[in-house]
N, C-alpha and C. Protein backbone atom coordinates (compact mmCIF):
# COMPACT_ATOMS: atom_id res chain seq x y z
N UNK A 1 0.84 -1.18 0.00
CA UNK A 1 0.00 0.00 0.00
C UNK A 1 0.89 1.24 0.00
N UNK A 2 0.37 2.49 -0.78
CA UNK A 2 0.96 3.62 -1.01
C UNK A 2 0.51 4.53 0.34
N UNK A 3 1.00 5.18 1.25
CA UNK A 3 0.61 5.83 1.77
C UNK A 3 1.73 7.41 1.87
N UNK A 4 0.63 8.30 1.99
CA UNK A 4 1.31 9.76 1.32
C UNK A 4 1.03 10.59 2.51
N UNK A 5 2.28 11.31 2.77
CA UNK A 5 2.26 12.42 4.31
C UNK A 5 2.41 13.56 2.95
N UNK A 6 1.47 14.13 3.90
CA UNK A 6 1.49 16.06 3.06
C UNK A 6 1.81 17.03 4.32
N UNK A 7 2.66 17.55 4.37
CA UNK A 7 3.06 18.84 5.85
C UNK A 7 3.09 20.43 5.20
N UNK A 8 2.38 21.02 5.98
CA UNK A 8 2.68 22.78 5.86
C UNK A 8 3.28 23.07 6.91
N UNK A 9 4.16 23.77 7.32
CA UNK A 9 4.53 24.26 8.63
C UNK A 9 3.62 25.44 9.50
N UNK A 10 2.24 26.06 8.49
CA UNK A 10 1.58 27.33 9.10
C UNK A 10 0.20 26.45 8.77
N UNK A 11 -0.68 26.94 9.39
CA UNK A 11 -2.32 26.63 9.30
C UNK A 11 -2.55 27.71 7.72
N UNK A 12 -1.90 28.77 7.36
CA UNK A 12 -2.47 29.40 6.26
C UNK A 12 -2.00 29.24 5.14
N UNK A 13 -0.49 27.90 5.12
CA UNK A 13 -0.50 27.65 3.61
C UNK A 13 -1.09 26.58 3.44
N UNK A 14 -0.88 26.11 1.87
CA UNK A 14 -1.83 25.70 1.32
C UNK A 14 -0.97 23.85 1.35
N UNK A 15 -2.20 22.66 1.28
CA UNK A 15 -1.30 21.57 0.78
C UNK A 15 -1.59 21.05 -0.28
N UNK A 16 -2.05 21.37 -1.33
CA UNK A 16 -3.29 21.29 -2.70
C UNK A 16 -1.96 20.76 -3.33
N UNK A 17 -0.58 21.45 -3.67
CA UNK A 17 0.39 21.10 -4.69
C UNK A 17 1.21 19.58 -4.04
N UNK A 18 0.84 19.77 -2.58
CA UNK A 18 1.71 18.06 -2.11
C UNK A 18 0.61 17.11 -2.56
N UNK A 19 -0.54 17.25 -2.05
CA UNK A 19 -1.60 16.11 -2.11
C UNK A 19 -2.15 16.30 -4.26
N UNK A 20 -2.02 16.69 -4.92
CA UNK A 20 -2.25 16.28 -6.12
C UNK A 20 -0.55 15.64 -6.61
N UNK A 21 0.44 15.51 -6.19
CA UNK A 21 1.25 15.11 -6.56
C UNK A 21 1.41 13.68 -5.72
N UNK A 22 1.01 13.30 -4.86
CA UNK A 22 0.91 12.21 -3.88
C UNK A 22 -0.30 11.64 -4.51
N UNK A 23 -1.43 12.25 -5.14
CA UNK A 23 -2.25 11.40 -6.16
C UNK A 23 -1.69 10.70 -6.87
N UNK A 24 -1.20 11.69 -7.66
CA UNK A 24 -0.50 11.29 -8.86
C UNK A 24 0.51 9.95 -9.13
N UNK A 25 1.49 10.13 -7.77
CA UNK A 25 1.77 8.90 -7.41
C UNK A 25 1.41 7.48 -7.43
N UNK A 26 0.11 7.99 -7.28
CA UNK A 26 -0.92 6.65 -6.64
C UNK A 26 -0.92 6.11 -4.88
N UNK A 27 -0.99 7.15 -4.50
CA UNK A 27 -1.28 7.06 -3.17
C UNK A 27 -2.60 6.30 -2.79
N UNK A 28 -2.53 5.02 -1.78
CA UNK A 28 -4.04 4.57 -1.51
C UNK A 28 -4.67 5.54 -0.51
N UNK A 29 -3.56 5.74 0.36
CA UNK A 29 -4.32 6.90 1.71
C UNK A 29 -3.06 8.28 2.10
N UNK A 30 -3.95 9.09 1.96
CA UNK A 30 -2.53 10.69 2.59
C UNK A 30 -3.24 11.29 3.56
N UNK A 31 -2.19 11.46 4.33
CA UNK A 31 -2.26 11.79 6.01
C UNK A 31 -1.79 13.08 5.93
N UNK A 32 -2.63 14.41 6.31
CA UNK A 32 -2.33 15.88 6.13
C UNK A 32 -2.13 16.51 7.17
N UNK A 33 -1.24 17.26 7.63
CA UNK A 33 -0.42 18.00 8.92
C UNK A 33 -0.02 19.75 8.54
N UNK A 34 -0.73 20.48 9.56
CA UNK A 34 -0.35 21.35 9.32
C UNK A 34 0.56 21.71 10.51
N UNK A 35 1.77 21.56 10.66
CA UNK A 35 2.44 21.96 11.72
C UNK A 35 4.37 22.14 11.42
N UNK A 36 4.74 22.77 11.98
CA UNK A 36 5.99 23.08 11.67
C UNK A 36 7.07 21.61 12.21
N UNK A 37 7.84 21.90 10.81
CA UNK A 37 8.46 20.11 11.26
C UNK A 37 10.10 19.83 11.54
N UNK A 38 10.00 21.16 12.72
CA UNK A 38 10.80 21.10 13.49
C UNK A 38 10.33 20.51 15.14
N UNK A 39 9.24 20.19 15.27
CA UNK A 39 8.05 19.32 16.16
C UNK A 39 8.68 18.26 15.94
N UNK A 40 8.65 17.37 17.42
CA UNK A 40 8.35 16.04 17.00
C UNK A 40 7.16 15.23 17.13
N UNK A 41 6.33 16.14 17.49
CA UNK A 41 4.72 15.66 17.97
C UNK A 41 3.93 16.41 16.72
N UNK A 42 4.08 15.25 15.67
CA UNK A 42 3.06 15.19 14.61
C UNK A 42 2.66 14.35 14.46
N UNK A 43 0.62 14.26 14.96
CA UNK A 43 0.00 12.92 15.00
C UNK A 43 0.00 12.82 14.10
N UNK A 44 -0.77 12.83 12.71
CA UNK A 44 -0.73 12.42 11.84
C UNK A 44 0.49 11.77 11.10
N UNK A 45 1.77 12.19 10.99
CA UNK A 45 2.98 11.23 10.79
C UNK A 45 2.73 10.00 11.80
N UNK A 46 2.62 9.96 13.43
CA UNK A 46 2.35 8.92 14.10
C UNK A 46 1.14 7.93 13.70
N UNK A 47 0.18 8.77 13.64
CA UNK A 47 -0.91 7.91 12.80
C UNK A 47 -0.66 6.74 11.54
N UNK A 48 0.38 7.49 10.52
CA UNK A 48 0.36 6.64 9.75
C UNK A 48 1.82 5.88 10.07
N UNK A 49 2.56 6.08 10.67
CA UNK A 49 3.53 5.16 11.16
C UNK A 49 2.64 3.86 11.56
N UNK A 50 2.36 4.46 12.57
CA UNK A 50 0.95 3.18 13.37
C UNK A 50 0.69 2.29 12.52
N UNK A 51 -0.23 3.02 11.17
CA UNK A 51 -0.88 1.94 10.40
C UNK A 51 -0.37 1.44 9.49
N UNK A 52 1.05 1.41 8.98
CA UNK A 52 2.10 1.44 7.95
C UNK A 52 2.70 -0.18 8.13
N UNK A 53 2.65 -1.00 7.42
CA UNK A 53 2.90 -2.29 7.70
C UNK A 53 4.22 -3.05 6.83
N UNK A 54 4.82 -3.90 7.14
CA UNK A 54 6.00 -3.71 5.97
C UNK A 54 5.38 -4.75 4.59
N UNK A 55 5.95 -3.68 4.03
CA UNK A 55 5.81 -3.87 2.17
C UNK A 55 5.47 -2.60 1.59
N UNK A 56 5.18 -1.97 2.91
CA UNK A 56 4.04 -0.86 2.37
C UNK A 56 4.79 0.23 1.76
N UNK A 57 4.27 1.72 1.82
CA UNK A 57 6.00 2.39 0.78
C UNK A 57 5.00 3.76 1.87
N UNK A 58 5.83 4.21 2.01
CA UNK A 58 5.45 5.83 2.56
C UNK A 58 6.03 6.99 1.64
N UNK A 59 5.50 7.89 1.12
CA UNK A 59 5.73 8.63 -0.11
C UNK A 59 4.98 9.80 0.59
N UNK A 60 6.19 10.92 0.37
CA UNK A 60 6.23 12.10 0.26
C UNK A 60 6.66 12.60 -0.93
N UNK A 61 6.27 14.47 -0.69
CA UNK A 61 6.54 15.48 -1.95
C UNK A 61 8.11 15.82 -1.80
N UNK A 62 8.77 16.17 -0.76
CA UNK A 62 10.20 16.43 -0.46
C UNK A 62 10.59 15.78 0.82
N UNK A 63 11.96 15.31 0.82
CA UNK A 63 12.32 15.29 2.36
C UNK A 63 11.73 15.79 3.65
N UNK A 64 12.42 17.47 3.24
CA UNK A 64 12.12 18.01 4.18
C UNK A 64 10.34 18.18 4.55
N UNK A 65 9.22 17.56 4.36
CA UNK A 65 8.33 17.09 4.53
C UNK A 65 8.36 16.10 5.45
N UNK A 66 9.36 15.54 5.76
CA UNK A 66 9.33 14.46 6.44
C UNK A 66 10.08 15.14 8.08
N UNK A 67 10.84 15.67 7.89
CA UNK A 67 11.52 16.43 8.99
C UNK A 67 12.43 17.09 8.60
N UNK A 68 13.15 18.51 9.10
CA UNK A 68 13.98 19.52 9.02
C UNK A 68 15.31 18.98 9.61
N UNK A 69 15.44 18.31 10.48
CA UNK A 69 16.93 17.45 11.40
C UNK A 69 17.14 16.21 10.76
N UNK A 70 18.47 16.23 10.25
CA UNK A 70 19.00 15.19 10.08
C UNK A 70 18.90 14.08 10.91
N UNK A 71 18.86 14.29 12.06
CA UNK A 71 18.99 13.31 12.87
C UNK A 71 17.66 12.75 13.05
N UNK A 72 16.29 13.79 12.68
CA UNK A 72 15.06 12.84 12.93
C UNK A 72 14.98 12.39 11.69
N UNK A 73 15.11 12.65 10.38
CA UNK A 73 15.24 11.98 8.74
C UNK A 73 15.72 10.45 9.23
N UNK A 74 17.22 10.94 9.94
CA UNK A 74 17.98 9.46 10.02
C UNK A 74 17.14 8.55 11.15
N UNK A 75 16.67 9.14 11.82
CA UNK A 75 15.80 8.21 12.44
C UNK A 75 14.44 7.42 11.59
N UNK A 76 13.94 8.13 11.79
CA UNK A 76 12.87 7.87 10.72
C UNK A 76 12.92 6.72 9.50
N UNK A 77 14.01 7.10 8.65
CA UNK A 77 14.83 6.28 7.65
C UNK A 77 14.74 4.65 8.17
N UNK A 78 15.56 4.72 9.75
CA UNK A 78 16.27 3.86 9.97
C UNK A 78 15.05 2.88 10.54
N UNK A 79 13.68 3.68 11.46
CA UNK A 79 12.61 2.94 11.63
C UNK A 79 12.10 2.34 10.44
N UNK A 80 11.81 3.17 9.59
CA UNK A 80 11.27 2.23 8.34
C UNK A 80 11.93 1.10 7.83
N UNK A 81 13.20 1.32 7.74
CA UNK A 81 14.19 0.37 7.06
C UNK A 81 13.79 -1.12 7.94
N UNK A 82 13.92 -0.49 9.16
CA UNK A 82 13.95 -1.88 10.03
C UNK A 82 12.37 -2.36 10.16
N UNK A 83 11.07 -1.77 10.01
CA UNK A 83 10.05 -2.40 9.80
C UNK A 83 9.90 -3.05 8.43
N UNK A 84 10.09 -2.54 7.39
CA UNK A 84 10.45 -3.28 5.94
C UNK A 84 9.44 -2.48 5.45
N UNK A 85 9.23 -0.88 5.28
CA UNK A 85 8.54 0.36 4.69
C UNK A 85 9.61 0.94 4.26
N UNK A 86 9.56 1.33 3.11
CA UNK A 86 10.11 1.34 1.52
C UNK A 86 9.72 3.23 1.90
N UNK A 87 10.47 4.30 1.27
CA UNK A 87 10.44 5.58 1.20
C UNK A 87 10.23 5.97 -0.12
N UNK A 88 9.63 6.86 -0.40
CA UNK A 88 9.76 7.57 -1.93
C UNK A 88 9.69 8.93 -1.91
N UNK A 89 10.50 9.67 -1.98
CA UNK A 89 10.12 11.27 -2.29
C UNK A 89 10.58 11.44 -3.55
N UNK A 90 9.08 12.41 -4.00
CA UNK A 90 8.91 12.61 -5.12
C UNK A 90 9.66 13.48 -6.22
N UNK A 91 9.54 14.60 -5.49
CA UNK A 91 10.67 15.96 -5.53
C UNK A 91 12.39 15.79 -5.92
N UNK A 92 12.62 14.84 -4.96
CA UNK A 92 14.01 14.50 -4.33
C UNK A 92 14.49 12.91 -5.79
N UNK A 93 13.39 12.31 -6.28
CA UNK A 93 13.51 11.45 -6.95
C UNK A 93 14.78 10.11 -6.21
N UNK A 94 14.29 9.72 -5.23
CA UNK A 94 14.31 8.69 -4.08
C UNK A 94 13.43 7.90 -3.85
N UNK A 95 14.25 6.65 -4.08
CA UNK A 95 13.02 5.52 -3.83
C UNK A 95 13.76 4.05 -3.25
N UNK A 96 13.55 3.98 -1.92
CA UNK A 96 14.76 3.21 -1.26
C UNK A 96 14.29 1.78 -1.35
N UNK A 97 13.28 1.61 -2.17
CA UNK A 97 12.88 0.20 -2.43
C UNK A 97 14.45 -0.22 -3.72
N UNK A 98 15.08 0.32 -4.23
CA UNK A 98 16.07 0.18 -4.74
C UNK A 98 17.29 0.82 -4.69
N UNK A 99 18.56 -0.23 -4.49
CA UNK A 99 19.92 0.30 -4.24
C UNK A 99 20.52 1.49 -4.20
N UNK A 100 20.19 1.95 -5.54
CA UNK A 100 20.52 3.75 -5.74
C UNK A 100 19.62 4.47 -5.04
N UNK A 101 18.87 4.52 -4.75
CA UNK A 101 17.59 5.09 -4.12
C UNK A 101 18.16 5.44 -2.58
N UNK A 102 18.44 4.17 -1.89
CA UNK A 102 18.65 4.15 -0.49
C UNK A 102 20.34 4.86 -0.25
N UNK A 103 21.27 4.62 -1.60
CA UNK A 103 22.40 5.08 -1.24
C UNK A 103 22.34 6.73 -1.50
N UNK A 104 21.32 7.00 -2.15
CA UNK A 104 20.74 8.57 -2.42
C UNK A 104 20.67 9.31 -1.49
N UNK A 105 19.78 8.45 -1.00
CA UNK A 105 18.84 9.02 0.86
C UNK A 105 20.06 9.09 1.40
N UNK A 106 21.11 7.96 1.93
CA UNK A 106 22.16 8.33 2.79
C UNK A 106 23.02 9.47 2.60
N UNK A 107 23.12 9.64 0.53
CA UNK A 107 24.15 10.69 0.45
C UNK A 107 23.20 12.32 1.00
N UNK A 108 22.08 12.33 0.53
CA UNK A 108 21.65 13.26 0.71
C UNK A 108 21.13 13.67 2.14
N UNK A 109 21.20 12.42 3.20
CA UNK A 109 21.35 12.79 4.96
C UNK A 109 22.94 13.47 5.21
N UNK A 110 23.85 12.98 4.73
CA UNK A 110 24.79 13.47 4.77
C UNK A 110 25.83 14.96 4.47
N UNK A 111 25.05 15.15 3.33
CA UNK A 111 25.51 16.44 3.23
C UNK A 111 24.43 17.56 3.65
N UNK A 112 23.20 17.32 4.12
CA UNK A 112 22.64 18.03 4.88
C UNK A 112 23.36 17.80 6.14
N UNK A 113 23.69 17.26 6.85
CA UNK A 113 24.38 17.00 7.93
C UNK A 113 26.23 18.01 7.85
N UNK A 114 26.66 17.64 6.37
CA UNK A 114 27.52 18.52 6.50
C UNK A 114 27.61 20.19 6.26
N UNK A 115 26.39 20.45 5.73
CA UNK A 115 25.48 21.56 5.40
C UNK A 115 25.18 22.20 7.04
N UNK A 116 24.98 21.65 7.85
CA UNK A 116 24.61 22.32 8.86
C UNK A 116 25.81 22.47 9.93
N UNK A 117 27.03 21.52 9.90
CA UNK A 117 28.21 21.73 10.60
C UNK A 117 28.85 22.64 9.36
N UNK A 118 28.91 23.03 8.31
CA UNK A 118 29.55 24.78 7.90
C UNK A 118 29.17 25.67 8.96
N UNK A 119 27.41 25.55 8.58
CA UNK A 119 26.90 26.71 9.33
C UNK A 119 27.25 27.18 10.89
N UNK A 120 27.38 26.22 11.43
CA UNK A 120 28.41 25.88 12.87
C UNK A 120 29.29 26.61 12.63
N UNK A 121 30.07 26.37 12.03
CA UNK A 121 31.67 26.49 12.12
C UNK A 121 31.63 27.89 11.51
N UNK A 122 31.24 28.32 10.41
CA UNK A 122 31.01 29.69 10.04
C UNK A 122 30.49 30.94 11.23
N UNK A 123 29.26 30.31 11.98
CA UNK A 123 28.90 30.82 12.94
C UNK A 123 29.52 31.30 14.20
N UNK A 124 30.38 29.83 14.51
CA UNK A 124 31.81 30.03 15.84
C UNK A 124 32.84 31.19 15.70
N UNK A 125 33.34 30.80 13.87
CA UNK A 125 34.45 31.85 13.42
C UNK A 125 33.65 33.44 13.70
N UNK A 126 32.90 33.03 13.25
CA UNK A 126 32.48 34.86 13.33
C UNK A 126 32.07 35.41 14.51
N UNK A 127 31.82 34.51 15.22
CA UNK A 127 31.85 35.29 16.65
C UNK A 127 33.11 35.55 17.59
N UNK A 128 34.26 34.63 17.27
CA UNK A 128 35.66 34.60 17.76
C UNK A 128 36.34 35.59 17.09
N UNK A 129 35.65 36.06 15.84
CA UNK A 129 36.34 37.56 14.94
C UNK A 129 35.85 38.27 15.50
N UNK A 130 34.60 38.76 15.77
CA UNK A 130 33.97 39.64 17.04
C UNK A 130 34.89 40.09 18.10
N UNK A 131 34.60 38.49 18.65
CA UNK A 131 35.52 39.00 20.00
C UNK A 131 36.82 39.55 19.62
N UNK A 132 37.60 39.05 19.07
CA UNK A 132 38.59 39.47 18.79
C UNK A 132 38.74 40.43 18.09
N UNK A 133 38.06 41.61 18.00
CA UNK A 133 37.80 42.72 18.07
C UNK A 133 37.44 43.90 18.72
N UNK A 134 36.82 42.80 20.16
CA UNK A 134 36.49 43.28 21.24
C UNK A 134 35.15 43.73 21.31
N UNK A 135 33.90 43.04 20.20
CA UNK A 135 33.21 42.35 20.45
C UNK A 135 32.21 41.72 21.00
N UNK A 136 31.47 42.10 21.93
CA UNK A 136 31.11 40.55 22.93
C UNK A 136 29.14 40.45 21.74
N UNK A 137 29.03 39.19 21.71
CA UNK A 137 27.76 38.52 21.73
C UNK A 137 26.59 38.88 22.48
N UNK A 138 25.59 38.63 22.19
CA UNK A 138 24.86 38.31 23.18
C UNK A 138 23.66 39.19 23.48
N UNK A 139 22.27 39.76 24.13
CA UNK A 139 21.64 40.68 24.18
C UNK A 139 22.51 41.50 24.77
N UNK A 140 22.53 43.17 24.75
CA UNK A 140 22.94 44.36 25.47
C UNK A 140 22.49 44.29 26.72
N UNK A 141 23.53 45.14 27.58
CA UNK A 141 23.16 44.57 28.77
C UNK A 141 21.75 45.88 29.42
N UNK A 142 21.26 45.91 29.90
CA UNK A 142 20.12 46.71 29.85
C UNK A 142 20.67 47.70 31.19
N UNK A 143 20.90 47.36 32.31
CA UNK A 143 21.33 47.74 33.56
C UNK A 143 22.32 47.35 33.73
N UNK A 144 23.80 47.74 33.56
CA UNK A 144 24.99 46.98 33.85
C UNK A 144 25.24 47.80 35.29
N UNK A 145 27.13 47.60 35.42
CA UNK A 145 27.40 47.85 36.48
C UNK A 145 27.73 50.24 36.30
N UNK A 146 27.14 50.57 37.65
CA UNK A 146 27.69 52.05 37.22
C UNK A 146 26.35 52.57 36.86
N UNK A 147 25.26 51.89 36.31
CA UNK A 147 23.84 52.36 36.15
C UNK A 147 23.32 52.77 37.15
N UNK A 148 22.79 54.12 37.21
CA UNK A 148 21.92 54.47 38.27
C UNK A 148 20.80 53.91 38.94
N UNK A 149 19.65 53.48 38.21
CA UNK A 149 18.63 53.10 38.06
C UNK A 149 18.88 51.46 39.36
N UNK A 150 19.91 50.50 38.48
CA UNK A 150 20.55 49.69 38.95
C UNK A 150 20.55 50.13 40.78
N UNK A 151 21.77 50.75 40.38
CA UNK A 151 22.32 50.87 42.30
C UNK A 151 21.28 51.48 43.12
N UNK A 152 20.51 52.25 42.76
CA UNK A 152 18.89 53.02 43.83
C UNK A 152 18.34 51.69 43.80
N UNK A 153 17.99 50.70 42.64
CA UNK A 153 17.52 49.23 43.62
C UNK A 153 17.62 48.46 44.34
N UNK A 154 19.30 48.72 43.98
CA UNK A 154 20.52 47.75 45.21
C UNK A 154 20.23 48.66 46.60
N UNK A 155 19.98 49.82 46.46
CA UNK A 155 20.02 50.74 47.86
C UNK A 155 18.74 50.36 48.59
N UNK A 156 17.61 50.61 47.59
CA UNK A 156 16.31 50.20 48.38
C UNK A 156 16.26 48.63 48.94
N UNK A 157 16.90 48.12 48.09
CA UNK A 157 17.08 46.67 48.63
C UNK A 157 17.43 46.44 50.03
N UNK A 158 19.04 46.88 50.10
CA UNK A 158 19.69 46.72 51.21
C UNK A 158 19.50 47.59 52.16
N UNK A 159 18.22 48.91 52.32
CA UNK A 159 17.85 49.69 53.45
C UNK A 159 16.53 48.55 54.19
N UNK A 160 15.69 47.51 53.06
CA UNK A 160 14.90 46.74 54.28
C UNK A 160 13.68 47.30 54.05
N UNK A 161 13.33 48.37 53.59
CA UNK A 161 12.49 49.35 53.71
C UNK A 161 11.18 49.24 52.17
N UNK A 162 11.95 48.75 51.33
CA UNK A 162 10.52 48.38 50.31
C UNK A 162 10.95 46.57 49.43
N UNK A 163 9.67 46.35 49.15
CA UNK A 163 9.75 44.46 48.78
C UNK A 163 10.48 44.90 47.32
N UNK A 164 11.21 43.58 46.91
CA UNK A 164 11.52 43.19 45.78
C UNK A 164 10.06 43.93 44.85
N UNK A 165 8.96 43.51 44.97
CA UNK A 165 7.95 44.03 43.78
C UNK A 165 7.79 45.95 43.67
N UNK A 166 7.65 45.82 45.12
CA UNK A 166 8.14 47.46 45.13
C UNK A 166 9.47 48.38 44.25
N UNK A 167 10.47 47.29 44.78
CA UNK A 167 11.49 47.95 43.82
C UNK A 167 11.19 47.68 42.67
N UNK A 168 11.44 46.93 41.64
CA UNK A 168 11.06 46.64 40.25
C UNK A 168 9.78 48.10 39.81
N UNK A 169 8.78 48.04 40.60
CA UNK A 169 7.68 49.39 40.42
C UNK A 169 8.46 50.40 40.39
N UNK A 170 9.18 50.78 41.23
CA UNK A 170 9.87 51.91 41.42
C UNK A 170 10.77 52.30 40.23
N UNK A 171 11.89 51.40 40.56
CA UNK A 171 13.67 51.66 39.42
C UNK A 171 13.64 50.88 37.91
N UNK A 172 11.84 49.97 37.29
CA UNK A 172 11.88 49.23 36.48
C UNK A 172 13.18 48.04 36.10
N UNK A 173 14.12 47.88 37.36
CA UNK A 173 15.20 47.16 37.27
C UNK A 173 14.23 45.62 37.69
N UNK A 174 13.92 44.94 36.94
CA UNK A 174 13.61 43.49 37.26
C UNK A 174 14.14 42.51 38.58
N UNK A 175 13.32 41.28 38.83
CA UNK A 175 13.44 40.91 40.14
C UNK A 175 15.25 39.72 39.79
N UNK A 176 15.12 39.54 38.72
CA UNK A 176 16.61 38.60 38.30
C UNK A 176 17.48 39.59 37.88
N UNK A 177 16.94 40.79 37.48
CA UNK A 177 18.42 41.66 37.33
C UNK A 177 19.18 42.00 38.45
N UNK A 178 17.93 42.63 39.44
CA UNK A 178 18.41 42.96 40.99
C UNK A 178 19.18 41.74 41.48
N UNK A 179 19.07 40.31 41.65
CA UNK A 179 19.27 39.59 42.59
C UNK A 179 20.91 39.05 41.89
N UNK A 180 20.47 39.02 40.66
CA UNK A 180 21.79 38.93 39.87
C UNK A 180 23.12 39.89 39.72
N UNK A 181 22.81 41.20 40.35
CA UNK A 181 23.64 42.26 40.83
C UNK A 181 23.98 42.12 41.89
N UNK A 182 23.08 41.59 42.87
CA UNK A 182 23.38 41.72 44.36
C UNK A 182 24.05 40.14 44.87
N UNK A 183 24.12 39.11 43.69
CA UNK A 183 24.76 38.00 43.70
C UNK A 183 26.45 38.79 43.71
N UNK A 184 26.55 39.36 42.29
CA UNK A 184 27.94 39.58 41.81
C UNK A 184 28.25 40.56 43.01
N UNK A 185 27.75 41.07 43.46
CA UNK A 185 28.49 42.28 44.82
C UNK A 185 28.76 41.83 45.63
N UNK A 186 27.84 40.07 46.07
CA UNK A 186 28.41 39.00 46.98
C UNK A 186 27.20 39.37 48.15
N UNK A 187 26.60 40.14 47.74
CA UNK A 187 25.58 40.01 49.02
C UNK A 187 24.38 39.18 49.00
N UNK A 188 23.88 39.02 50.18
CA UNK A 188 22.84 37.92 50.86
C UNK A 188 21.60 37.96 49.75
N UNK A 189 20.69 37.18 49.41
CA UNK A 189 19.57 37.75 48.90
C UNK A 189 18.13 37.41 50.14
């Protein structure tokens, strides 16, 4: 049996161009998901896992229909393989019911896999050029050290005299910024 997964990642696009091409196929039954497939909680993929029996072929429009992580593709892959459910994407022209097909799928887990350690490594370098520029990452600090706003909360703090919610009302300095200042100064909270 042909069975066909169709995925949108938003409720407002459309799946009309996966499911007439999963016809076309000859799909007996297609299982439709609108959810982003960086999830791993998509019933409908579980659904038809469930009912997917081996011989059977599971056919999608692209890979990435099936999942965005290499590592859930390779999972996935590796469940089917071992129930005896056959893959076909259509797009991708993969069909692991035959040799080239399955050595396809592996090449093409793979260099998505090496596709995403560039992006790593591109990503590391350019932040170590940053720094090394002097640099730093990260959100701005909103209240650092030397801020006014800051130390009148540390003051009201440590006079006893108004609550944590009080201060925050008062100096808009937050209850983890305060406590996180008054950590680094080494005092009690």
């Amino acid at each position: 049996m042909k069975l066909g997964y169709a995925r949108v990642s938003t409720q407002d696009q459309s799946l009309d161009l996966q499911i007439d091409a999963l016809k076309a196929a000859g799909c007996d039954e297609i299982y439709r998901e609108k959810v982003s497939g960086m999830k791993d909680d998509r019933p409908e993929l579980e659904r038809l896992l469930a009912y997917a029996r081996p011989g059977d072929t599971l056919v999608i429009y692209k890979l990435d229909r099936l999942g965005r992580s290499t590592k859930r593709l390779l999972e996935l892959a590796e469940e089917l393989d071992r129930r005896g459910i056959e893959l076909v994407s259509i797009r991708d022209q993969i069909d692991t019911s035959t040799a080239v097909g399955k050595a396809m799928f592996r090449m093409l887990m793979v260099l998505a896999e090496m596709e995403r350690d560039i992006i790593v490594e591109r990503t590391r370098a350019g932040l170590e050029a940053a720094r090394a520029r002097g640099r730093k990452g990260g959100r701005p600090v909103k209240y650092g050290e030397g801020n006014a706003k800051l130390a009148h909360a540390i003051e009201l703090y440590r006079a006893k005299e108004k609550t944590v919610p009080d201060i925050e009302r008062i100096t808009g300095v937050s209850k983890a910024t305060l406590y996180r200042a008054l950590k680094k100064a080494g005092a009690s909270q």
